[in-house]
Each structure stands twice: as structure tokens, then as C-alpha cells.
PDB file of N, CA and C in Angstrom:
ATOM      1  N   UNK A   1      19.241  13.397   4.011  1.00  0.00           N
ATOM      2  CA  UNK A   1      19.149  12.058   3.471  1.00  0.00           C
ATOM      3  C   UNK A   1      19.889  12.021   2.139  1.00  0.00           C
ATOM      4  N   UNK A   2      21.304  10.714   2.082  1.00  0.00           N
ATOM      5  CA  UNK A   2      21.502  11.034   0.969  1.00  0.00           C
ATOM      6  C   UNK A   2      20.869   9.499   0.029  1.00  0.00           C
ATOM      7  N   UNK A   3      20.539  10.477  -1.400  1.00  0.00           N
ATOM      8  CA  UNK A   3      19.476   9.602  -2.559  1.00  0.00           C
ATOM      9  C   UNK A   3      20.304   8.787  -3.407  1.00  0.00           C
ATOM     10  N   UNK A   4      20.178   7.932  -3.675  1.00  0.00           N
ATOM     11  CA  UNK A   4      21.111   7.320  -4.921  1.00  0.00           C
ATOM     12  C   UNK A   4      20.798   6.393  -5.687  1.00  0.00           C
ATOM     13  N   UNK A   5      21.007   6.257  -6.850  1.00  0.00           N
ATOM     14  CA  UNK A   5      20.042   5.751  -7.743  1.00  0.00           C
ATOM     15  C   UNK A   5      21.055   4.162  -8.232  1.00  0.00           C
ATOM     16  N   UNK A   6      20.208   3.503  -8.016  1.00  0.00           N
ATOM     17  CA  UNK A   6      21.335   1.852  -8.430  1.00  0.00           C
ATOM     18  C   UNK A   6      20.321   0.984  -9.183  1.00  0.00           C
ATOM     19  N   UNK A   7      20.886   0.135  -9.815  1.00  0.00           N
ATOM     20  CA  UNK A   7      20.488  -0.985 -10.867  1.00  0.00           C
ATOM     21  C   UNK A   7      20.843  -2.577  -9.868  1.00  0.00           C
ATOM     22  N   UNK A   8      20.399  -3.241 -10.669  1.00  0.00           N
ATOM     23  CA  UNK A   8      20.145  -4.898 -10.260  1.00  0.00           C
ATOM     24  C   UNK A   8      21.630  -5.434 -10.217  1.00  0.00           C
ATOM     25  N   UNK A   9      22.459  -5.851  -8.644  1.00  0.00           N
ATOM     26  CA  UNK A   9      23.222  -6.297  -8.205  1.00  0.00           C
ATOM     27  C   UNK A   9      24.113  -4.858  -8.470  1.00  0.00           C
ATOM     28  N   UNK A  10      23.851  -3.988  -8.043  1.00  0.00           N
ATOM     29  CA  UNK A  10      24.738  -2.767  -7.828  1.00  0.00           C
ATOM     30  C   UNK A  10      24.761  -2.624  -6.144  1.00  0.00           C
ATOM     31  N   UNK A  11      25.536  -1.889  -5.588  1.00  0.00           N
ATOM     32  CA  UNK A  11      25.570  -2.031  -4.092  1.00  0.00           C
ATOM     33  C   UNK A  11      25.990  -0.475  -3.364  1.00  0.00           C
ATOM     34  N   UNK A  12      25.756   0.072  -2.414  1.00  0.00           N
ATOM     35  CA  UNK A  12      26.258   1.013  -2.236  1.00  0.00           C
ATOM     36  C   UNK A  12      26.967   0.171  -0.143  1.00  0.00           C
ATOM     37  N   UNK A  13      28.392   0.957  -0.274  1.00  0.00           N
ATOM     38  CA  UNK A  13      28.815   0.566   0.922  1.00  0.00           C
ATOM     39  C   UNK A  13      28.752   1.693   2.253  1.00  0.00           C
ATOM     40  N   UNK A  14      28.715   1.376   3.394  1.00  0.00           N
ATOM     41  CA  UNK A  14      28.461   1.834   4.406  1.00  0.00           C
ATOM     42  C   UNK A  14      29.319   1.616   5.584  1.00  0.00           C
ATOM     43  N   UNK A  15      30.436   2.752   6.002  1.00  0.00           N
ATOM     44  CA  UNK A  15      31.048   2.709   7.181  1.00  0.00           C
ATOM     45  C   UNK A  15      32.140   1.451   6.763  1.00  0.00           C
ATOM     46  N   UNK A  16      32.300   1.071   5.353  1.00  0.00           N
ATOM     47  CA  UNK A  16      33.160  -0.091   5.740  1.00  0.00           C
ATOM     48  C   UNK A  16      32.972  -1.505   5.385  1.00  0.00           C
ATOM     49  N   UNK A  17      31.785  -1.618   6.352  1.00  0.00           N
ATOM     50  CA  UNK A  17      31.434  -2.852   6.890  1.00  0.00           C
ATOM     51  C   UNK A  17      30.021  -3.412   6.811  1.00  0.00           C
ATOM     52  N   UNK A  18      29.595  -2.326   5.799  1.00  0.00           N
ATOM     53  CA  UNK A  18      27.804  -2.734   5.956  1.00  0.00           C
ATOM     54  C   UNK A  18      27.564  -2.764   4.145  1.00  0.00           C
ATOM     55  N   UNK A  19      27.101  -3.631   3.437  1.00  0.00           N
ATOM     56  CA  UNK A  19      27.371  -3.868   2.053  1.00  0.00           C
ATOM     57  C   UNK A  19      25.613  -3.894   1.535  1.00  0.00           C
ATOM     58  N   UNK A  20      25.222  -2.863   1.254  1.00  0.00           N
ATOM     59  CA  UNK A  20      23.673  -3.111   0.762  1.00  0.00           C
ATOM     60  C   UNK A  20      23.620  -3.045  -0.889  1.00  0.00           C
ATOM     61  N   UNK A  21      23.295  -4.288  -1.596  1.00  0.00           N
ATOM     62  CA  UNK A  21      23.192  -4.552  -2.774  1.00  0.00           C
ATOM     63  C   UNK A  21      21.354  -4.538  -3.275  1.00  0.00           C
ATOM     64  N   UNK A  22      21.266  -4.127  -4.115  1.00  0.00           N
ATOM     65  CA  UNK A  22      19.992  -4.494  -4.940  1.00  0.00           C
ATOM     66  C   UNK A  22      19.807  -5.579  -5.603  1.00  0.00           C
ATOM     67  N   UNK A  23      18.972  -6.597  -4.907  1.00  0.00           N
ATOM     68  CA  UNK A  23      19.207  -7.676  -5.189  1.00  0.00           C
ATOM     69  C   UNK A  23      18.142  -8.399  -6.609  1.00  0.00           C
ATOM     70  N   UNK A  24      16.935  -7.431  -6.403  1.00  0.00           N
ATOM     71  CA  UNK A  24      15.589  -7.546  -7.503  1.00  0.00           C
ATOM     72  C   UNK A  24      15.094  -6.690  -7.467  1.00  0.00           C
ATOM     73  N   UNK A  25      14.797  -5.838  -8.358  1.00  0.00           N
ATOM     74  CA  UNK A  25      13.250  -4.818  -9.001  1.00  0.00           C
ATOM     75  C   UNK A  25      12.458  -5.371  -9.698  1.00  0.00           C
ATOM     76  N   UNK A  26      10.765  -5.463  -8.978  1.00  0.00           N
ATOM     77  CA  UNK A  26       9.935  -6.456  -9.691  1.00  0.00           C
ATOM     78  C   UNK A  26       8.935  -5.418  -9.818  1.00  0.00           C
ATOM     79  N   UNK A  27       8.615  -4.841 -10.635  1.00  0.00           N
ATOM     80  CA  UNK A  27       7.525  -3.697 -10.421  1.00  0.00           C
ATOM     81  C   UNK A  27       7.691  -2.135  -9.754  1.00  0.00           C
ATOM     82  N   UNK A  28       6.730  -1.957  -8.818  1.00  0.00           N
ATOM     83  CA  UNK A  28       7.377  -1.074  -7.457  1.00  0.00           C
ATOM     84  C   UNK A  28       7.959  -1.888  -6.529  1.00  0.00           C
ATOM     85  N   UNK A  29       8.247  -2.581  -6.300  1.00  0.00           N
ATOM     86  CA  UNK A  29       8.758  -3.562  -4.946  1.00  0.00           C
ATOM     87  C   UNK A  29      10.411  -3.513  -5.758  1.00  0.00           C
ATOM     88  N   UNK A  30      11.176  -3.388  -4.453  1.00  0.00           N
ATOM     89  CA  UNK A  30      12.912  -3.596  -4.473  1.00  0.00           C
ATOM     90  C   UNK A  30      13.244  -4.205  -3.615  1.00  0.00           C
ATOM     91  N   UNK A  31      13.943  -6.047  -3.725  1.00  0.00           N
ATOM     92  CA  UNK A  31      14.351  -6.415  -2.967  1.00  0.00           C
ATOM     93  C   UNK A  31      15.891  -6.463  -2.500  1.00  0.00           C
ATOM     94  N   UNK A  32      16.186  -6.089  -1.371  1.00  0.00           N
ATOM     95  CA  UNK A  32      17.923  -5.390  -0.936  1.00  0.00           C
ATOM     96  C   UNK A  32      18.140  -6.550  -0.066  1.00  0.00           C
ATOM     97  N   UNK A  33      19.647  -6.889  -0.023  1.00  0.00           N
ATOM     98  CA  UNK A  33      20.307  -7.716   0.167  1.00  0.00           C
ATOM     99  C   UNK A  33      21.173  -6.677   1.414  1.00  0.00           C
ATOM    100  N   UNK A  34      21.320  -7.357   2.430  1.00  0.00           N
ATOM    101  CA  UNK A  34      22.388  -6.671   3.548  1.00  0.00           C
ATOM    102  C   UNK A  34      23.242  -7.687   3.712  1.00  0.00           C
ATOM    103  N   UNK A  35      24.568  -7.093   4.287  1.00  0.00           N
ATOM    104  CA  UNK A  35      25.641  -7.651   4.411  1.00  0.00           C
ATOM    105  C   UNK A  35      26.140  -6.643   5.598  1.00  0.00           C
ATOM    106  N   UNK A  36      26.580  -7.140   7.162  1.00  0.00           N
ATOM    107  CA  UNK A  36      26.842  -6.911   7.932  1.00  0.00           C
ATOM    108  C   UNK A  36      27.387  -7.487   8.704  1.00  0.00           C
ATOM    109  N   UNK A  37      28.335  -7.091   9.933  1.00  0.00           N
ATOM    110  CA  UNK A  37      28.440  -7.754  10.893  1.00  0.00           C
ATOM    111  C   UNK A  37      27.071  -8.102  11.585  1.00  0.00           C
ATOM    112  N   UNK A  38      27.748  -9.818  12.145  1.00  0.00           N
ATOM    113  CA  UNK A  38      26.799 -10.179  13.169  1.00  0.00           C
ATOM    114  C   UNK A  38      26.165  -9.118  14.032  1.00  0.00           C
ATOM    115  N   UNK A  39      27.285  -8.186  14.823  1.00  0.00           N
ATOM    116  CA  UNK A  39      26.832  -7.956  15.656  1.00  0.00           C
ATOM    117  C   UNK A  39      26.183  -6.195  15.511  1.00  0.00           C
ATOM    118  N   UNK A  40      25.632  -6.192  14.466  1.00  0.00           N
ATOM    119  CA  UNK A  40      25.218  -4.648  13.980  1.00  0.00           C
ATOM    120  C   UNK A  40      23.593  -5.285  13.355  1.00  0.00           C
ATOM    121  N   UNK A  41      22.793  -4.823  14.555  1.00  0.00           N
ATOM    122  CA  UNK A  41      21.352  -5.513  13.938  1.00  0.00           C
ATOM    123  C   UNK A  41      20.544  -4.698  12.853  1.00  0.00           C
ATOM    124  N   UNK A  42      19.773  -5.689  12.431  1.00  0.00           N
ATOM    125  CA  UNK A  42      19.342  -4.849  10.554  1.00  0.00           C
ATOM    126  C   UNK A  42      17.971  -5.355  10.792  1.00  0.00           C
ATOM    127  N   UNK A  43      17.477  -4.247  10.893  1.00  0.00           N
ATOM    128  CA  UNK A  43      15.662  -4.880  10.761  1.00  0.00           C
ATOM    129  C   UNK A  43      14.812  -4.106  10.002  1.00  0.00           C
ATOM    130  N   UNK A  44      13.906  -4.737   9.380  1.00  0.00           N
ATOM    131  CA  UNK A  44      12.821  -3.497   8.840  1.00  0.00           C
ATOM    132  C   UNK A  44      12.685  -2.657   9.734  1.00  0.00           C
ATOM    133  N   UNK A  45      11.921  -1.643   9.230  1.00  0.00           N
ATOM    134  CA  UNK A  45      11.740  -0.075   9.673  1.00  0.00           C
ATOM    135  C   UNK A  45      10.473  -0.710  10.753  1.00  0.00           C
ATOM    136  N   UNK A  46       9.362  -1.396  10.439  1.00  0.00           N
ATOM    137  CA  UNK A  46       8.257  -1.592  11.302  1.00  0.00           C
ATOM    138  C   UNK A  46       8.455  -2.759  12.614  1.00  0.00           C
ATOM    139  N   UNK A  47       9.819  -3.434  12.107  1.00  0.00           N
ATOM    140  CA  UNK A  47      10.192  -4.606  13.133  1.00  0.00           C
ATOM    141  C   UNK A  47      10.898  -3.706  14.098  1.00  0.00           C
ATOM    142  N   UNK A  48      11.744  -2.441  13.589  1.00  0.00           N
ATOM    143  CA  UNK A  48      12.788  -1.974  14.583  1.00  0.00           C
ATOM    144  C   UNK A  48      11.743  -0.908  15.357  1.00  0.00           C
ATOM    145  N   UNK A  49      10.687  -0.513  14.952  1.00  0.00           N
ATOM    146  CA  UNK A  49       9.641   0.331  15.670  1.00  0.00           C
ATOM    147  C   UNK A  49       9.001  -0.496  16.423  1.00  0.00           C
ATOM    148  N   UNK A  50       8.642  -1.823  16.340  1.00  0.00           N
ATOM    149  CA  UNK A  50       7.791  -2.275  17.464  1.00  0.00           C
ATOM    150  C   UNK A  50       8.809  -2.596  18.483  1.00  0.00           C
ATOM    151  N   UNK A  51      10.477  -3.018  18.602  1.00  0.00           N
ATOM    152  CA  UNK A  51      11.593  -3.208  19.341  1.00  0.00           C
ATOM    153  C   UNK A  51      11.389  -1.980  20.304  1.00  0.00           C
ATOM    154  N   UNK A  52      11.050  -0.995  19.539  1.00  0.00           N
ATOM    155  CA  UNK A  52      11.387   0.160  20.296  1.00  0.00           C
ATOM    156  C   UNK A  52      10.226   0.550  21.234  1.00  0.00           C
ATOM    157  N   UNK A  53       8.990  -0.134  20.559  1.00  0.00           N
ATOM    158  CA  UNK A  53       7.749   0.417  21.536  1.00  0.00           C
ATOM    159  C   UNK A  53       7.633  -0.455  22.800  1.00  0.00           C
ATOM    160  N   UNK A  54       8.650  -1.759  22.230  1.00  0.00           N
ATOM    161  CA  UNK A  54       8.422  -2.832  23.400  1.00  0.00           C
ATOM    162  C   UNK A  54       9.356  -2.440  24.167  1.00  0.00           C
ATOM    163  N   UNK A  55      10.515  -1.851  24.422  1.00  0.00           N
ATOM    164  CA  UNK A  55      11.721  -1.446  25.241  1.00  0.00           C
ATOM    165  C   UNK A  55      11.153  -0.623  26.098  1.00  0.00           C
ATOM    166  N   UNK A  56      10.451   0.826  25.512  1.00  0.00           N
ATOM    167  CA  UNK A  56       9.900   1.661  26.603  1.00  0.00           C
ATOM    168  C   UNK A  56       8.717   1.848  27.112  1.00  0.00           C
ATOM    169  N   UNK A  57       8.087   0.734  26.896  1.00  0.00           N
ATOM    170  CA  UNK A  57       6.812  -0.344  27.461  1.00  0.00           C
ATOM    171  C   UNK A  57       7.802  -0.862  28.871  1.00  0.00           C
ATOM    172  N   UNK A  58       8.457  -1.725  28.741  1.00  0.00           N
ATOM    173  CA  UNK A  58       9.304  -2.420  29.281  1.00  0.00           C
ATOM    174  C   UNK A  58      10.180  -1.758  30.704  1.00  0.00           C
ATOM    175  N   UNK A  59      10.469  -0.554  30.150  1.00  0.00           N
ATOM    176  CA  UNK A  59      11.062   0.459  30.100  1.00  0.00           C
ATOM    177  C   UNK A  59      10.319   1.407  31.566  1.00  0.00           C
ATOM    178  N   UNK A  60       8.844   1.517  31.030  1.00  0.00           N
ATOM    179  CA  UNK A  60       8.177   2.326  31.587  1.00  0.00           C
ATOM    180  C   UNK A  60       7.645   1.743  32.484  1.00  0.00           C
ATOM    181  N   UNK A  61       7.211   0.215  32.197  1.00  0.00           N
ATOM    182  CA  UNK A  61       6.837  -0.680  33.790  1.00  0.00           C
ATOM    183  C   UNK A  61       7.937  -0.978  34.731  1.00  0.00           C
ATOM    184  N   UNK A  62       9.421  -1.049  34.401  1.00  0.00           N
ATOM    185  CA  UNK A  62       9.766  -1.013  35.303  1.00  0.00           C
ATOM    186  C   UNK A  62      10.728  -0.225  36.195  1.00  0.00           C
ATOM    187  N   UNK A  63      10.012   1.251  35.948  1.00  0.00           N
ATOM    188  CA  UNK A  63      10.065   2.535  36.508  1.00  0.00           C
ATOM    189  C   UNK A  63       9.054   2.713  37.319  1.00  0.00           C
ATOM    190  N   UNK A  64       7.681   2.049  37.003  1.00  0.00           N
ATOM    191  CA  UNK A  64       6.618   2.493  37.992  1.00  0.00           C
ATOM    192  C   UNK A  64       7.049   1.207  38.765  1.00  0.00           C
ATOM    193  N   UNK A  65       7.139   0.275  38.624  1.00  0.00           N
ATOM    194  CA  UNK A  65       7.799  -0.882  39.681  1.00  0.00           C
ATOM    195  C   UNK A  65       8.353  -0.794  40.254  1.00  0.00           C
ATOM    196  N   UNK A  66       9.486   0.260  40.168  1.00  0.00           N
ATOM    197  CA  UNK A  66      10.711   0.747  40.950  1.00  0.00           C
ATOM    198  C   UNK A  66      10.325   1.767  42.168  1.00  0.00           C
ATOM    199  N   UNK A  67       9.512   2.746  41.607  1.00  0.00           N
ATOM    200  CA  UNK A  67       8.679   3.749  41.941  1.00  0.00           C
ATOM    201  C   UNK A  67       7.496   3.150  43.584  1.00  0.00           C
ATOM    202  N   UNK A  68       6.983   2.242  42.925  1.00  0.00           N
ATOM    203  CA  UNK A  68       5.899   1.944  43.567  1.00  0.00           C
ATOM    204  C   UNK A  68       6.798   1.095  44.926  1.00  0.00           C
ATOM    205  N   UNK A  69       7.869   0.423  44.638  1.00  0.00           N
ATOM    206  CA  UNK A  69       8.674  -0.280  45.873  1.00  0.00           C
ATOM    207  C   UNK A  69       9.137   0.352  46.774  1.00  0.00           C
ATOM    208  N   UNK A  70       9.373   1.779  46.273  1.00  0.00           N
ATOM    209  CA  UNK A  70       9.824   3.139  47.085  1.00  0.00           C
ATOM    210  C   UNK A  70       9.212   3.734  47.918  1.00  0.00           C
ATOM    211  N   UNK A  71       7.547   3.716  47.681  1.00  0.00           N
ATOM    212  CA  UNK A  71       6.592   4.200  48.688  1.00  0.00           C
ATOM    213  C   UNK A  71       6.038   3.263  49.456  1.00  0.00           C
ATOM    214  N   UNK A  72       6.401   2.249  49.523  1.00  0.00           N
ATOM    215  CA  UNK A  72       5.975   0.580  50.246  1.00  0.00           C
ATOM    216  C   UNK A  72       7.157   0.896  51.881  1.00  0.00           C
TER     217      UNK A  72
END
């Protein structure tokens, strides 16, 4: 993991094309600003974990669905 230490409207860039600025430090809380292509999705850490629990939920029913049509 690399660490890096930035101040209010400082930015570190990514691949190019991905622009993450520090947008407020209010206390402990840091609010970051993204800048990306449309088509490169940006989600919190707990939004992109439930994406993921719902995919192989999703994922996993319709393997036993597949499964279960096979022995029919």
C-alpha cells in the first residue's frame, strides 16, 4: 500500500485518468473528491462490498438453478 500525505485541495493522480483531490479535513473525517471516467465505477468500500455479496448471491442461485434443471 502506497501512503501519502496531502493537504486541502492537493490531489494525487492515478493511471492517468483517475484525479483524487482532498477536498475537506474537518476533524478526523476527510472529504475526497474523485474524478474519473464515466465508465470506471468508484464506490465506497461498504457499497462496493455489498455489490459484491449481491453478485455471488446472484451468482450462486443461479448455479443451483442451472444445476437443479440438469437433474429434472
Amino acid at each position: 500500500m502506497l501512503v501519502l500525505s496531502r493537504k486541502k485541495n492537493e490531489s494525487i493522480v492515478i493511471n492517468n485518468d483517475i484525479t483524487i483531490v482532498v477536498v475537506e479535513i474537518r476533524g478526523d473525517k476527510v472529504r475526497l473528491g474523485v474524478e474519473a471516467p464515466k465508465e470506471v465505477p468508484v464506490h465506497r468500500r461498504e457499497v462496493f462490498d455489498a455489490i459484491r455479496r449481491n453478485e455471488m448471491t446472484t451468482s450462486d442461485k443461479a448455479d443451483a438453478d442451472n444445476n437443479g434443471a440438469a437433474d429434472a
